[in-house]
Protein backbone atom coordinates (compact mmCIF):
# COMPACT_ATOMS: atom_id res chain seq x y z
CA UNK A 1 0.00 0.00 0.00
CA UNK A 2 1.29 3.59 -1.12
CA UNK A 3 1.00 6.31 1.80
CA UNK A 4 -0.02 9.56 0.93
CA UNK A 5 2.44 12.59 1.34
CA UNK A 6 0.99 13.52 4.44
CA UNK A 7 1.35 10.36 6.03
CA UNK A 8 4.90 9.86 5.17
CA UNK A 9 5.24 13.20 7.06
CA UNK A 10 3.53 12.25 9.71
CA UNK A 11 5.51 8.94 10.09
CA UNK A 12 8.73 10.86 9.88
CA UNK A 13 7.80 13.71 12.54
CA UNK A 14 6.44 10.86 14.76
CA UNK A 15 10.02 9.39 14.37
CA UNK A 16 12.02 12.14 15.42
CA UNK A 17 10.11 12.90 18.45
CA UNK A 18 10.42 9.51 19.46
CA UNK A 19 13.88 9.85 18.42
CA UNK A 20 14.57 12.87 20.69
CA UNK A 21 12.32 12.00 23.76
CA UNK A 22 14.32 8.39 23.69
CA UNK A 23 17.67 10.51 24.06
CA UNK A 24 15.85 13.12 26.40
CA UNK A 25 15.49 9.96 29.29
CA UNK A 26 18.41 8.05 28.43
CA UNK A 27 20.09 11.46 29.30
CA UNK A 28 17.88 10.85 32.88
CA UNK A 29 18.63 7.84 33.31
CA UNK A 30 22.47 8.59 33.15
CA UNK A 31 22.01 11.52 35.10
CA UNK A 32 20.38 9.07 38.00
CA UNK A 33 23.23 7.14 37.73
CA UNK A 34 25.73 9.45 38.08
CA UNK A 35 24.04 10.68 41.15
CA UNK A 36 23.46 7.44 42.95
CA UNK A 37 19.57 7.84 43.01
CA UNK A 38 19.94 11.07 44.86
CA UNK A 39 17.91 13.95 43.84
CA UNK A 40 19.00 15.33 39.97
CA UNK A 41 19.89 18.89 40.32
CA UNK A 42 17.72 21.12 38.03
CA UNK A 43 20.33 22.58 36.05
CA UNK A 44 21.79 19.19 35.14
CA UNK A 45 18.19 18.29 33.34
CA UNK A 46 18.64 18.17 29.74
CA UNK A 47 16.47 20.22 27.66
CA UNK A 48 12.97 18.48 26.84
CA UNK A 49 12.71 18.53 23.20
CA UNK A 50 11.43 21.65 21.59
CA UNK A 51 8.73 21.38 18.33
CA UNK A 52 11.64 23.18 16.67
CA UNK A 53 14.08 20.37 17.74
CA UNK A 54 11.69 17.55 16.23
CA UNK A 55 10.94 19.90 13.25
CA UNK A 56 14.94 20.02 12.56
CA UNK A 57 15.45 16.30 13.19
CA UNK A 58 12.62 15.82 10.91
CA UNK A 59 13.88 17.92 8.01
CA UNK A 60 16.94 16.50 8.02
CA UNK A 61 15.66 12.96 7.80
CA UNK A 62 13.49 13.74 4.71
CA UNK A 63 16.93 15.07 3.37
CA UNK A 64 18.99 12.18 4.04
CA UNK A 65 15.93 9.66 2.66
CA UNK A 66 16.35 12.31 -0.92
CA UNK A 67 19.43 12.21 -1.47
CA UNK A 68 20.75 9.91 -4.13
């Protein structure tokens, strides 16, 4: 079955913010080990991903999937 241009952009947005929220709590995880389970510190939080951030990581997929 052929998907519609919409739906391939759909299915590559949806990838890259599950892409980026993946990294965001790996980055947690890490953090919790480093810290022995104690309480994170706020400024040590990474940054939550940003519709900008998906956007980009989306964009650049579609380029890399173009390119011959």
């Amino acid at each position: 079955m052929n998907k519609s241009p919409y739906e391939l952009r759909y299915e590559l947005l949806a990838f890259a913010r599950d892409s980026l929220t993946s990294e965001y709590y790996a980055k947690i995880e890490e953090l919790k080990s480093l810290t022995d389970g104690s309480k994170i510190i706020s400024t040590m939080m990474p940054k939550y991903p940003s519709k900008d951030d998906i956007f980009k990581l989306a964009e650049e997929y579609k380029n890399f999937i173009e390119r011959k």
